[in-house]
Protein backbone atom coordinates (compact mmCIF):
# COMPACT_ATOMS: atom_id res chain seq x y z
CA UNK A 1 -15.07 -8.68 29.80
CA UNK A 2 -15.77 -5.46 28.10
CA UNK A 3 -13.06 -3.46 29.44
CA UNK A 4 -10.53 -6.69 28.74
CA UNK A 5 -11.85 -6.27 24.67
CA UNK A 6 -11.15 -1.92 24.72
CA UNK A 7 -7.74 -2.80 26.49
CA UNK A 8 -6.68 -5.76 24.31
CA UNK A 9 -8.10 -4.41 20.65
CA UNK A 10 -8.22 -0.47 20.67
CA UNK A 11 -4.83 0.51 21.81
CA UNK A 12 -3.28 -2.51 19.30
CA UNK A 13 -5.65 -0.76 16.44
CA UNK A 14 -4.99 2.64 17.06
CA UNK A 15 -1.21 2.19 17.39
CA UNK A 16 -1.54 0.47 13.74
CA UNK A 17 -3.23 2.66 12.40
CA UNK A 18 -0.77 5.55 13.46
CA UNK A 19 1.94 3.53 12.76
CA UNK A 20 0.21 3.64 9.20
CA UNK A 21 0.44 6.65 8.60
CA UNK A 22 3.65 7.48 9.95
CA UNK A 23 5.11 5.17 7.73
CA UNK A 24 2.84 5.93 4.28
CA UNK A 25 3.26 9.78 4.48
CA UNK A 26 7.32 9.84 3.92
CA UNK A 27 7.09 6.89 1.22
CA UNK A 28 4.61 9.05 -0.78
CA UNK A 29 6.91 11.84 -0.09
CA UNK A 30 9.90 9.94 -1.24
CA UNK A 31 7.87 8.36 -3.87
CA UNK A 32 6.35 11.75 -5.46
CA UNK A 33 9.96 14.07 -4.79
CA UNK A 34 8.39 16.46 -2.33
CA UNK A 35 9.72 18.83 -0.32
CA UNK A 36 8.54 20.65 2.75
CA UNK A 37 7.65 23.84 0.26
CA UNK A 38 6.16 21.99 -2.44
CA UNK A 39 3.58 20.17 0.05
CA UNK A 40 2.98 23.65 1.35
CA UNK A 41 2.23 25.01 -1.53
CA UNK A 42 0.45 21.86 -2.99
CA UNK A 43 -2.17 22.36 0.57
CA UNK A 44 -2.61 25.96 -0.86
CA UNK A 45 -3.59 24.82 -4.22
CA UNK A 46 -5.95 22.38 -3.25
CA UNK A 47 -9.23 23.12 -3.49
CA UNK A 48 -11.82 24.01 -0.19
CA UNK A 49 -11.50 20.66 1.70
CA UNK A 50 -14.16 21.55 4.69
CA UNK A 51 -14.53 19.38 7.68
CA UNK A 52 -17.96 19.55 8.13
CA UNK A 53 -19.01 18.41 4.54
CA UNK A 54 -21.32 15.50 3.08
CA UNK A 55 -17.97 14.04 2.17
CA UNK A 56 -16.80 13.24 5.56
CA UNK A 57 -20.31 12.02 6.85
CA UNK A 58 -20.01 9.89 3.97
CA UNK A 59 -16.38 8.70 4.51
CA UNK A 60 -17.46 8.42 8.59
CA UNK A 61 -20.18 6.10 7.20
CA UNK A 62 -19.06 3.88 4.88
CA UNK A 63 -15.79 3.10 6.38
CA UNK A 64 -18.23 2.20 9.64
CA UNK A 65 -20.55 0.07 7.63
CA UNK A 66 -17.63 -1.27 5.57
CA UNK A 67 -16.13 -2.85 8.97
CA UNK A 68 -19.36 -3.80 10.55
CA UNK A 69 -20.54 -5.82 7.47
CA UNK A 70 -17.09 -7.33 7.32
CA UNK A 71 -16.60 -8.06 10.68
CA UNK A 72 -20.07 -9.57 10.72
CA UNK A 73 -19.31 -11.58 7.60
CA UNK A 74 -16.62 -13.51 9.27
CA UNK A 75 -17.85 -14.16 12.80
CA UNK A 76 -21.35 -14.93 11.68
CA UNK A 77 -20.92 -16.51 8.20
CA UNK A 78 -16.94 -18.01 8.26
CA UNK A 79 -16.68 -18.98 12.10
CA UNK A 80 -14.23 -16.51 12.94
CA UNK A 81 -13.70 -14.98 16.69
CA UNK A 82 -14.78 -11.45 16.94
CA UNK A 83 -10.92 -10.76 18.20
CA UNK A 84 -8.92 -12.59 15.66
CA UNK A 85 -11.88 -11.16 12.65
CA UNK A 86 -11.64 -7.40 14.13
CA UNK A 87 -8.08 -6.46 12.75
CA UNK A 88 -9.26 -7.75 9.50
CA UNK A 89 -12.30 -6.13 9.10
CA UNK A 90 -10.45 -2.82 10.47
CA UNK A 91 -7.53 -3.03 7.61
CA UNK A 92 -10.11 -3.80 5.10
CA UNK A 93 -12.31 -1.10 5.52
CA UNK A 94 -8.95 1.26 5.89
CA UNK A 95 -7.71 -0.06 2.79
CA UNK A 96 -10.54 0.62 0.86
CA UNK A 97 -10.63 4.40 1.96
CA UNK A 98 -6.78 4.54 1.17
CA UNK A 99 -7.66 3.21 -2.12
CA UNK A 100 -10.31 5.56 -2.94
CA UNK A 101 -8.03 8.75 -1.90
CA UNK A 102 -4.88 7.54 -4.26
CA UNK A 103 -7.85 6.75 -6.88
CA UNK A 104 -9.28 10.00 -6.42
CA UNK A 105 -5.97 11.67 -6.54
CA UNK A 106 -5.12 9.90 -9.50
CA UNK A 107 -8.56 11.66 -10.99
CA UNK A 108 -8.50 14.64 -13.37
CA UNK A 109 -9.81 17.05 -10.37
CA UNK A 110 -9.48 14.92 -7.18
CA UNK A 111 -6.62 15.28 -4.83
CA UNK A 112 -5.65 13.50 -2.25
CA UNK A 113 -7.76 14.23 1.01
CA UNK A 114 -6.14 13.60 4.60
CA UNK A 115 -9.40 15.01 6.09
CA UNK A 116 -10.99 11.84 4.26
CA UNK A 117 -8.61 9.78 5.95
CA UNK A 118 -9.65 10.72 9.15
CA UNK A 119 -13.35 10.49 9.02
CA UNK A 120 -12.39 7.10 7.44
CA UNK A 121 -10.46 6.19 10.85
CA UNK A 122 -13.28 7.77 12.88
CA UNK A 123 -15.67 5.50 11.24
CA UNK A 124 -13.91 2.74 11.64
CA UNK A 125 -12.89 3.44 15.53
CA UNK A 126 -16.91 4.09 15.60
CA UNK A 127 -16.91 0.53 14.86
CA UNK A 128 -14.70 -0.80 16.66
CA UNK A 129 -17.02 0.63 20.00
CA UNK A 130 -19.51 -0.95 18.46
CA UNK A 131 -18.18 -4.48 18.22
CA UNK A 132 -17.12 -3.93 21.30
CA UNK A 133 -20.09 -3.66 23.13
CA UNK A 134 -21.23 -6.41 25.31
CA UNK A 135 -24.25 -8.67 23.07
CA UNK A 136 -27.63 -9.21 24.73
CA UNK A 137 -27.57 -12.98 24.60
C-alpha cells in the first residue's frame, strides 16, 4: 500500500508543481516587461540570498507544518480521504509561500526569492513523505 500512495500522489504533485512554475515564471515575465538582460541584471542587484540561511529553515518549516496541519484538518476534522485532502493541503501551503514572496517583493526592501520557493517545495515534499508513511493502527 505504501508504494501504491508514492506512485499515485508524488509523481502527480511534483509534475504540478513543475508545471507551476513553468507556467508562473513567463507570465511574471510578460507581466513585469523583462528581458533576458534585465533579469540578469535584476539577480545581480539583489541582495545576498544564501542557501543555507534561517530563512530557508524557516520557509522548509512552515510550508511543512502548513501542509501537515492542513492535511490533518481535513482527514481528521472534515472526513476527507488522505488522497483526495493531500493535493489540497499541498496547493495551500504552496500558495501561501507564493503569496508571501510577491508580498515580500511588493515590500520596500524585499525581492522576490526563488531560493524561498524551493525550501517552500522541499517542505512541502517533506510532507508529503510524511503523510505517506504507513500509520501504526
Amino acid at each position: 500500500m505504501y508504494n501504491k500512495i508514492i506512485l499515485d500522489i508524488i509523481p502527480p504533485t511534483l509534475f504540478g508543481l513543475m508545471l507551476f512554475f513553468v507556467l508562473l515564471t513567463p507570465v511574471l515575465a510578460i507581466e513585469n516587461n523583462l528581458t533576458l538582460d534585465m533579469i540578469d541584471s535584476f539577480e545581480k542587484d539583489q541582495p545576498q540570498d544564501k542557501w543555507f540561511a534561517i530563512d530557508k529553515v524557516q520557509h522548509f518549516s512552515y510550508s511543512c507544518l502548513v501542509s501537515l496541519g492542513i492535511q490533518y484538518v481535513l482527514v481528521n476534522k472534515m472526513g476527507k480521504d488522505e488522497t483526495s485532502a493531500l493535493p489540497v493541503s499541498l496547493g495551500m501551503s504552496f500558495t501561501a509561500g507564493i503569496t508571501k514572496e510577491i508580498q515580500d517583493s511588493k515590500s520596500k526592501n524585499g525581492f522576490f526569492s526563488r531560493k524561498d520557493l524551493i525550501a517552500n517545495t522541499m517542505g512541502i515534499i517533506f510532507s508529503v513523505i510524511i503523510i505517506s508513511l504507513p500509520s501504526s493502527n
